[in-house]
C-alpha atoms as a PDB file:
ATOM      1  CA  UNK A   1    -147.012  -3.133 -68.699  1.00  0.00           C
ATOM      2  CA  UNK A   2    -145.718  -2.551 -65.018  1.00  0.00           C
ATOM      3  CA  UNK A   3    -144.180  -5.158 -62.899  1.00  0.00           C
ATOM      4  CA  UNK A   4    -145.265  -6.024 -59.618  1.00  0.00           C
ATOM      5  CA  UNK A   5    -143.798  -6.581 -56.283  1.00  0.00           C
ATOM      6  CA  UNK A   6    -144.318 -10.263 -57.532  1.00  0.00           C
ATOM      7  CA  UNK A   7    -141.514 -10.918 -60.008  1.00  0.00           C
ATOM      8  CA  UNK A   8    -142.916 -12.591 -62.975  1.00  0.00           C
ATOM      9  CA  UNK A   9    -146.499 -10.766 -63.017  1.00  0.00           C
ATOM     10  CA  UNK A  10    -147.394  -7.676 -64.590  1.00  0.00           C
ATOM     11  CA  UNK A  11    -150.243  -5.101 -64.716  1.00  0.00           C
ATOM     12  CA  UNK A  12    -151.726  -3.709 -68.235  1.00  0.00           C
ATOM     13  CA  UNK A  13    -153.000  -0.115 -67.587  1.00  0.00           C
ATOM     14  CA  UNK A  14    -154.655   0.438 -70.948  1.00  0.00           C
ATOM     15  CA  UNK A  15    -155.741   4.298 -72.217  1.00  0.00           C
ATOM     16  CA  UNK A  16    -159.596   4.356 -72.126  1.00  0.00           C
ATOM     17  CA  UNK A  17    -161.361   6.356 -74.578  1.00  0.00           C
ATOM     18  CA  UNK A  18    -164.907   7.533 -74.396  1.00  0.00           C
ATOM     19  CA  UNK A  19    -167.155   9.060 -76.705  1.00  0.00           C
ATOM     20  CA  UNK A  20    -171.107   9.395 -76.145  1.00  0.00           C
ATOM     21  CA  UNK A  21    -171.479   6.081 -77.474  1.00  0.00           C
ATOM     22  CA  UNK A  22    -169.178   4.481 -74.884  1.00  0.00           C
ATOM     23  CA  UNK A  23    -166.230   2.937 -74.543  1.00  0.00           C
ATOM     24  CA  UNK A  24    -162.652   1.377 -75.938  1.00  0.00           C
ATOM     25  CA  UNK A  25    -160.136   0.000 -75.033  1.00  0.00           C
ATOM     26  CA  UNK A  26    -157.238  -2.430 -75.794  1.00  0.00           C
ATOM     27  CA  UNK A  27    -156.973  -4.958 -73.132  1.00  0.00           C
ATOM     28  CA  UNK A  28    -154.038  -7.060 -74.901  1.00  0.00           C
ATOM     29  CA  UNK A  29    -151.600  -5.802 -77.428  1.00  0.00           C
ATOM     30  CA  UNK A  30    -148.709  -8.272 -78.146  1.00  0.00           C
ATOM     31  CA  UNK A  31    -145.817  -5.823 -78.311  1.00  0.00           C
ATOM     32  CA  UNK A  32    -146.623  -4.580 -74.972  1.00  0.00           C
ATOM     33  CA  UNK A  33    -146.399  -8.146 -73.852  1.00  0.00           C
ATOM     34  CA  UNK A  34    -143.492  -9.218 -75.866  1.00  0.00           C
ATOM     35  CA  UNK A  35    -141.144  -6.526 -73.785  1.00  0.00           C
ATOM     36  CA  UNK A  36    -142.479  -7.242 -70.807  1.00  0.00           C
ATOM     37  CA  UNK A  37    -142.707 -10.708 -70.450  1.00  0.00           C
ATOM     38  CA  UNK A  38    -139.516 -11.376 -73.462  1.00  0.00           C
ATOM     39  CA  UNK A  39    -142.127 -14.049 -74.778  1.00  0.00           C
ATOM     40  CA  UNK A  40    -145.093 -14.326 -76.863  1.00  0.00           C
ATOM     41  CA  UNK A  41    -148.623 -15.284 -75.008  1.00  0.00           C
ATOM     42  CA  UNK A  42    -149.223 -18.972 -75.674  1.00  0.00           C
ATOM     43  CA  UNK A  43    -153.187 -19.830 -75.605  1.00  0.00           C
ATOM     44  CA  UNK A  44    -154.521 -22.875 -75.095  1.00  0.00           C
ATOM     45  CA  UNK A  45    -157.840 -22.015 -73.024  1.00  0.00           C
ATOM     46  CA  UNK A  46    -159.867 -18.874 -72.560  1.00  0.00           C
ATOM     47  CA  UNK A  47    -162.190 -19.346 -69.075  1.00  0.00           C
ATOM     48  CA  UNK A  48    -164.932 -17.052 -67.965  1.00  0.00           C
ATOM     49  CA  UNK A  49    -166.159 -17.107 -64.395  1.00  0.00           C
ATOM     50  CA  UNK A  50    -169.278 -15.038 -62.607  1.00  0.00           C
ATOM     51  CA  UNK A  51    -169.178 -14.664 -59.040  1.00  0.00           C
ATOM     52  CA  UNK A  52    -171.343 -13.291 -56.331  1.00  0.00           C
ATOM     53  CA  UNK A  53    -169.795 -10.689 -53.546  1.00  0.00           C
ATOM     54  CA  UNK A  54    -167.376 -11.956 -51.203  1.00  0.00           C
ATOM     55  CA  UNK A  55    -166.629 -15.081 -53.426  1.00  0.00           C
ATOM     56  CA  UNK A  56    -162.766 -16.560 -53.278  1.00  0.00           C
ATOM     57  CA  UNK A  57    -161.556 -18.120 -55.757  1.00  0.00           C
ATOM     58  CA  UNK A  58    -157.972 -19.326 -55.520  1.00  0.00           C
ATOM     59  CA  UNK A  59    -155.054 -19.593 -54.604  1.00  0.00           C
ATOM     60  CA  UNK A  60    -154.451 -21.978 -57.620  1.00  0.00           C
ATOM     61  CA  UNK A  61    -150.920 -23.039 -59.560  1.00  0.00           C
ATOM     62  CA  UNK A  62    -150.030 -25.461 -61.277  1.00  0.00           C
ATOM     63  CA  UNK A  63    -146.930 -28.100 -61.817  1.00  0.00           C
ATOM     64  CA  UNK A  64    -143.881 -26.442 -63.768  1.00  0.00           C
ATOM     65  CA  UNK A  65    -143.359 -27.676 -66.556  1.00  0.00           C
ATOM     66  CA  UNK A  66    -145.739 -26.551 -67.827  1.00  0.00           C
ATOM     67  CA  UNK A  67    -147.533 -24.826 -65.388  1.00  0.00           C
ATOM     68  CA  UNK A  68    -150.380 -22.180 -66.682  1.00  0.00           C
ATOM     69  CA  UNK A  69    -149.535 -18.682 -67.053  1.00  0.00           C
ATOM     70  CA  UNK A  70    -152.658 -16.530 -67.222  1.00  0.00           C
ATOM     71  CA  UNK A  71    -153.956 -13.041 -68.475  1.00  0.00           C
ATOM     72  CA  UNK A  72    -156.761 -12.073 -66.051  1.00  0.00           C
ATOM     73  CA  UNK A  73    -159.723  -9.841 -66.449  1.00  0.00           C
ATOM     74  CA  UNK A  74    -162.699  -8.046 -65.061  1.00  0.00           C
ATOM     75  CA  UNK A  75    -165.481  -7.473 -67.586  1.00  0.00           C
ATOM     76  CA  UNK A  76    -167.933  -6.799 -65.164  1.00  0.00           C
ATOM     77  CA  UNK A  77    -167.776  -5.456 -61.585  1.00  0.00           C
ATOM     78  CA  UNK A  78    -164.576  -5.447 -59.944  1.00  0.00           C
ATOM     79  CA  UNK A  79    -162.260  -7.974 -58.057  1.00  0.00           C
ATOM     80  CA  UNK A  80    -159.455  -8.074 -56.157  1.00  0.00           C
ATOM     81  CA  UNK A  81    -156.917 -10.053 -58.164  1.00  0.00           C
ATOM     82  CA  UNK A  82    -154.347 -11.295 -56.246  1.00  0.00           C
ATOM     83  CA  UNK A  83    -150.841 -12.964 -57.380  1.00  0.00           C
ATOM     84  CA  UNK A  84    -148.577 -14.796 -54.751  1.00  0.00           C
ATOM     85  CA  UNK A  85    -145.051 -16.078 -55.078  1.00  0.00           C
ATOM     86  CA  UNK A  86    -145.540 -19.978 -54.075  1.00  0.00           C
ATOM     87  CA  UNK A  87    -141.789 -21.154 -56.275  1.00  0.00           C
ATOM     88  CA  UNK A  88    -139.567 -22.746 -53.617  1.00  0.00           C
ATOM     89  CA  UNK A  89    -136.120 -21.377 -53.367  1.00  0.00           C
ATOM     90  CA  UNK A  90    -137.311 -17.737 -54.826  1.00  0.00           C
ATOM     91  CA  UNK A  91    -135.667 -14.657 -52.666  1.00  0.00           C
ATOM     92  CA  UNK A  92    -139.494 -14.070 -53.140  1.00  0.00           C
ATOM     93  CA  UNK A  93    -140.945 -16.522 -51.811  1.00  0.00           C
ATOM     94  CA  UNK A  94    -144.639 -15.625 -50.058  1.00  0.00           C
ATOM     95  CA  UNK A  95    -144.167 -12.485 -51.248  1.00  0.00           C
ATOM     96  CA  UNK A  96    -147.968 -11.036 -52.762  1.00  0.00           C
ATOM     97  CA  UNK A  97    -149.178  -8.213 -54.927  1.00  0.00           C
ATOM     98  CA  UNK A  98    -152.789  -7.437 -55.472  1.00  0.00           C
ATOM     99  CA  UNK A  99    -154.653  -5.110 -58.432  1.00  0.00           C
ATOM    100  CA  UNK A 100    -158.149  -4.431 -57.909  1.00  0.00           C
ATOM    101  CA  UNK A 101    -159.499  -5.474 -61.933  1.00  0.00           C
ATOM    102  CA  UNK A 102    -163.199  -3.811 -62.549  1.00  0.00           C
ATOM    103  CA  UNK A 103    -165.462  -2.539 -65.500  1.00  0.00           C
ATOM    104  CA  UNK A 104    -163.884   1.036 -65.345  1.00  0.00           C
ATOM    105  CA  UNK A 105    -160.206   1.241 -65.457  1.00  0.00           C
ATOM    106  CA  UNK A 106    -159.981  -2.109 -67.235  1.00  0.00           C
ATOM    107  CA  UNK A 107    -156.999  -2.950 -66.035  1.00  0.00           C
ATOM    108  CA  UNK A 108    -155.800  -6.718 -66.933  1.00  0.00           C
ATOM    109  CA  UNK A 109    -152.904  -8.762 -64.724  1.00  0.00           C
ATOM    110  CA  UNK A 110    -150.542 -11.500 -66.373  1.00  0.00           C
ATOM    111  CA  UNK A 111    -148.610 -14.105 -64.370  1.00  0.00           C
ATOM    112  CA  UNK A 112    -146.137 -16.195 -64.810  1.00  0.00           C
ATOM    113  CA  UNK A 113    -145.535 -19.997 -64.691  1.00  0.00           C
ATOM    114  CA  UNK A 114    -145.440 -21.223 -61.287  1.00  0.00           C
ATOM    115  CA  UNK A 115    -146.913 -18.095 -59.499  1.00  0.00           C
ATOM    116  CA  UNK A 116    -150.463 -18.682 -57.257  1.00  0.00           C
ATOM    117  CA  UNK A 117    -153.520 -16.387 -58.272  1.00  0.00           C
ATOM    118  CA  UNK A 118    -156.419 -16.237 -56.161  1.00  0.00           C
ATOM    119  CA  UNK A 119    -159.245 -13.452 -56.529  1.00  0.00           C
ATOM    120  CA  UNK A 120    -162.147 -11.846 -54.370  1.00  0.00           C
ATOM    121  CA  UNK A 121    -165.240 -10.903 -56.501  1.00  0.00           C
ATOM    122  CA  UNK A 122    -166.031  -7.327 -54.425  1.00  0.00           C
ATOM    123  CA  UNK A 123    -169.510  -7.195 -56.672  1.00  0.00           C
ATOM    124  CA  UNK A 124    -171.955  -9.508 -57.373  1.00  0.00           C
ATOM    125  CA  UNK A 125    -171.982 -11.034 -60.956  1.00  0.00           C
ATOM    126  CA  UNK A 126    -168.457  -9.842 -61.014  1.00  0.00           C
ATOM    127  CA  UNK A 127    -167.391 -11.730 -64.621  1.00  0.00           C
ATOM    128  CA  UNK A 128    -163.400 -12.398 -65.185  1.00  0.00           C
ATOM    129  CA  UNK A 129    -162.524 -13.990 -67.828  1.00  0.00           C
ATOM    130  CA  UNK A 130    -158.787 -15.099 -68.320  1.00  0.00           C
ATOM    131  CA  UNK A 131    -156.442 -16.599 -71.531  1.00  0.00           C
ATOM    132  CA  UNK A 132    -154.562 -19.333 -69.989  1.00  0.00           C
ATOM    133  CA  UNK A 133    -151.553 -20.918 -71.921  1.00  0.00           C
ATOM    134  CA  UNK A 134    -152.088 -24.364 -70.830  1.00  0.00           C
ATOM    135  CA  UNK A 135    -155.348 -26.543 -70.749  1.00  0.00           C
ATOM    136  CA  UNK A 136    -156.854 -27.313 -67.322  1.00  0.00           C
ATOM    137  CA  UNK A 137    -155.136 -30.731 -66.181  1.00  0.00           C
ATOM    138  CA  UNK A 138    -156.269 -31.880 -62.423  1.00  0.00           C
ATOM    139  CA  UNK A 139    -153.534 -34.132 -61.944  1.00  0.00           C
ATOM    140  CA  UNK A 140    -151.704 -31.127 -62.374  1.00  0.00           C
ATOM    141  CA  UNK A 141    -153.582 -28.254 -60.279  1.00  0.00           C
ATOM    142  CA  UNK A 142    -152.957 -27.667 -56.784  1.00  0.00           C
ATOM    143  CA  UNK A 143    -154.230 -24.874 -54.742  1.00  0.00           C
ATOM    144  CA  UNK A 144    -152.810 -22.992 -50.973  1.00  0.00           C
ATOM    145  CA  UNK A 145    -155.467 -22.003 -48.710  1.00  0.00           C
ATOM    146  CA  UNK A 146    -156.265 -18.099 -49.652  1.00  0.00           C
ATOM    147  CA  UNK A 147    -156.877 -17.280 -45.913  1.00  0.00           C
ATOM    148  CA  UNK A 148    -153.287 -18.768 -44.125  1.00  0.00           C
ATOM    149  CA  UNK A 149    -152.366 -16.062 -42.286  1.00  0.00           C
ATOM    150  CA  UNK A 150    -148.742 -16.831 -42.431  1.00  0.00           C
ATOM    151  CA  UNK A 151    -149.153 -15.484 -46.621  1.00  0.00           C
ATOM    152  CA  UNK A 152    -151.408 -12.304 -44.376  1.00  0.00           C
ATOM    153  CA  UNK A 153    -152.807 -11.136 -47.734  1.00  0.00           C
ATOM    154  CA  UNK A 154    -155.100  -8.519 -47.446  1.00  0.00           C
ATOM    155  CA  UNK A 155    -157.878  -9.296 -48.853  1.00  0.00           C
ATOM    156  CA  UNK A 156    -161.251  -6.486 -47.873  1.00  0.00           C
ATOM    157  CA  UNK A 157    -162.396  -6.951 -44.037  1.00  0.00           C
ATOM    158  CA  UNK A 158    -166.135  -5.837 -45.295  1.00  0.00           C
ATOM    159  CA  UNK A 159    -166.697  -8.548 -47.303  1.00  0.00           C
ATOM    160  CA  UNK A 160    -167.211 -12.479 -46.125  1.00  0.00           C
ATOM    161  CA  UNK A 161    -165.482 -14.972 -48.130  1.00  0.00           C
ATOM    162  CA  UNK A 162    -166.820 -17.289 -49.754  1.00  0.00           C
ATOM    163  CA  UNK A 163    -165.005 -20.614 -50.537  1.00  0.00           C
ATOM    164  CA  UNK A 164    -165.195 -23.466 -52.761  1.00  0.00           C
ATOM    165  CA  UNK A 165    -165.167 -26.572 -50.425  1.00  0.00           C
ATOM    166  CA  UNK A 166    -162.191 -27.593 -52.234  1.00  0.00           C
ATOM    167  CA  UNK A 167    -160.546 -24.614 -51.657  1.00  0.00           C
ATOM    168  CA  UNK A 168    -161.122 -24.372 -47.822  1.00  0.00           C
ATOM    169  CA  UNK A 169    -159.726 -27.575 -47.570  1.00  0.00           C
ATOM    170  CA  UNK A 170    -156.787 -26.237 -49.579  1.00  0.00           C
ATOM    171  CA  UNK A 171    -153.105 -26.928 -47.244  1.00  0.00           C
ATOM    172  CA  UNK A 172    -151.398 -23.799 -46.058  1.00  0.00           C
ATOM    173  CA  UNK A 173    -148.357 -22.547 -47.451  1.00  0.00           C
ATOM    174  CA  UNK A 174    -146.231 -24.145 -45.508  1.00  0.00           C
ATOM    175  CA  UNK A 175    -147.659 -27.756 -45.580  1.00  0.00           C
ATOM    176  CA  UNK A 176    -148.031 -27.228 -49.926  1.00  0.00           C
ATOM    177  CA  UNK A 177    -144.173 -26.724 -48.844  1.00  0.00           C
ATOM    178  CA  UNK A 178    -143.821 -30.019 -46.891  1.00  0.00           C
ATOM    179  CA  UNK A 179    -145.756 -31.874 -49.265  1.00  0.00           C
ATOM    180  CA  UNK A 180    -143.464 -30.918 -51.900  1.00  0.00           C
ATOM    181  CA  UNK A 181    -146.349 -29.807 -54.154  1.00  0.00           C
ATOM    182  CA  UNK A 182    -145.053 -26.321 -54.643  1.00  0.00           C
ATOM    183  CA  UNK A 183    -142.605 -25.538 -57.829  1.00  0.00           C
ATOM    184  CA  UNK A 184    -139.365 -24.507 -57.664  1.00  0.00           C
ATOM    185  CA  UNK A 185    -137.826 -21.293 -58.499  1.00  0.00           C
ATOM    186  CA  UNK A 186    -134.921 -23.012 -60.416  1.00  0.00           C
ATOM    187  CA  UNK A 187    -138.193 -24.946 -62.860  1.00  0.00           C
ATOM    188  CA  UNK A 188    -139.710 -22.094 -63.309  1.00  0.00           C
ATOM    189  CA  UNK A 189    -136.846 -19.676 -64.377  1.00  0.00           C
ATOM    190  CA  UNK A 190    -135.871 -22.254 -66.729  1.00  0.00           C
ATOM    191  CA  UNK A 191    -139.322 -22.887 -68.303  1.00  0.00           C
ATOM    192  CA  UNK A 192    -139.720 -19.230 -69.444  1.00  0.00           C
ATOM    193  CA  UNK A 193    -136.224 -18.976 -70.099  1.00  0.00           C
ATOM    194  CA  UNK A 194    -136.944 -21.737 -73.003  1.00  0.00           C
ATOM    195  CA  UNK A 195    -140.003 -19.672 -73.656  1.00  0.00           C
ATOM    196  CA  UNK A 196    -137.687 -16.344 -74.390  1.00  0.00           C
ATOM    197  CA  UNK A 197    -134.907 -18.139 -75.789  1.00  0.00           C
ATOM    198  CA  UNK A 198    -137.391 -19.455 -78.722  1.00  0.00           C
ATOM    199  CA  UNK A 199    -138.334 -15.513 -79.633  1.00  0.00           C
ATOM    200  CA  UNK A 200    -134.866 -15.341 -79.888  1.00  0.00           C
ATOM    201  CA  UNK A 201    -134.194 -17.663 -82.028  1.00  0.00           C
ATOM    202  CA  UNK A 202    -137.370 -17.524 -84.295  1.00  0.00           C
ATOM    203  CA  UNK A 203    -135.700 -13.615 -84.431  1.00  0.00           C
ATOM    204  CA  UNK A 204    -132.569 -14.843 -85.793  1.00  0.00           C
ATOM    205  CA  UNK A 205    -133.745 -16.958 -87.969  1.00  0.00           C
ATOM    206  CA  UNK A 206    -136.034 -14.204 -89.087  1.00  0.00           C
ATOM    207  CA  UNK A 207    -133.149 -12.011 -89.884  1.00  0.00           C
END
């Protein structure tokens, strides 16, 4: 798995073999994630969405502890998956990275606790389906407006967006900021560092 410019979020290239029958491909293995991320993929839910062209889903996070890390995928079509640093006090901070996930390099994208993901379905019935590690909680989701143009992402000038009305009422960056809904860097260092620190000792014990 490679790291992107977002710290905490990586990208799974996987090998993709073909025959005349099709396909395979591993789209998870756990050792690849255990050295990347220096903990083991908790799951709690596994969603599935479909989306026409030019739909925008995002940018959703969540409150840290425990926020909800995800493993994202395109199963169909292709998206532009997007991963923005929204943790307060982060050298980071509105820093973004984006992978284009589709049907033919299967690529899959993992953040971190505390990190905003938004994506743009560039096909219709573009299907993604991610593992999440924590249940959805509403009291505990928030969401930044994908479009601020203080974040600037670059999401494709060809295709229209298409929002959620809940997500085009979403607050900028800066006034999630003011409203103090954003995490903080400090919460969400600590959070995984529990996360590694409990390989490391199931290791020891192990040994």
């Amino acid at each position: 798995m490679r790291e992107l410019a977002v710290p905490g979020a990586w990208v799974h290239e996987p090998k993709v073999f073909h025959d005349a029958r099709g396909s395979f491909h591993e789209w998870f293995t756990e050792g690849d994630f255990l050295a990347a991320a220096g903990h083991r993929l908790r799951l709690a839910q596994a969603n599935c969405s479909v989306s026409a062209r030019g739909t925008l889903r995002g940018l959703h996070f969540a409150d840290v502890p425990p926020g909800q890390a995800k493993y994202v995928k395109c199963v169909r079509g292709a998206v532009l998956d997007v991963v923005v640093d929204i943790r307060t006090g982060s050298p980071d901070f509105g820093r973004w990275d984006a992978v284009r996930l589709d049907d033919a390099e299967h690529r899959a994208v993992y953040l971190s606790e505390g990190l905003g993901h938004a994506f743009m379905a560039l096909t219709d019935d573009a299907t993604v389906v991610y593992l999440c590690s924590e249940g959805y909680a509403p009291s505990r989701e928030h969401g930044v407006h994908p479009l601020d143009p203080a974040l600037g992402i670059g999401w494709p000038q060809d295709v229209p967006p298409l929002l959620s009305e809940k997500d085009a009422a979403a607050p900028t960056l800066a006034q999630a900021r003011e409203q103090g809904l954003l995490p903080s860097y400090a919460a969400c260092r600590g959070y995984v560092d529990e996360l590694r620190a409990a390989v490391a000792s199931a290791g020891a014990a192990a040994g």
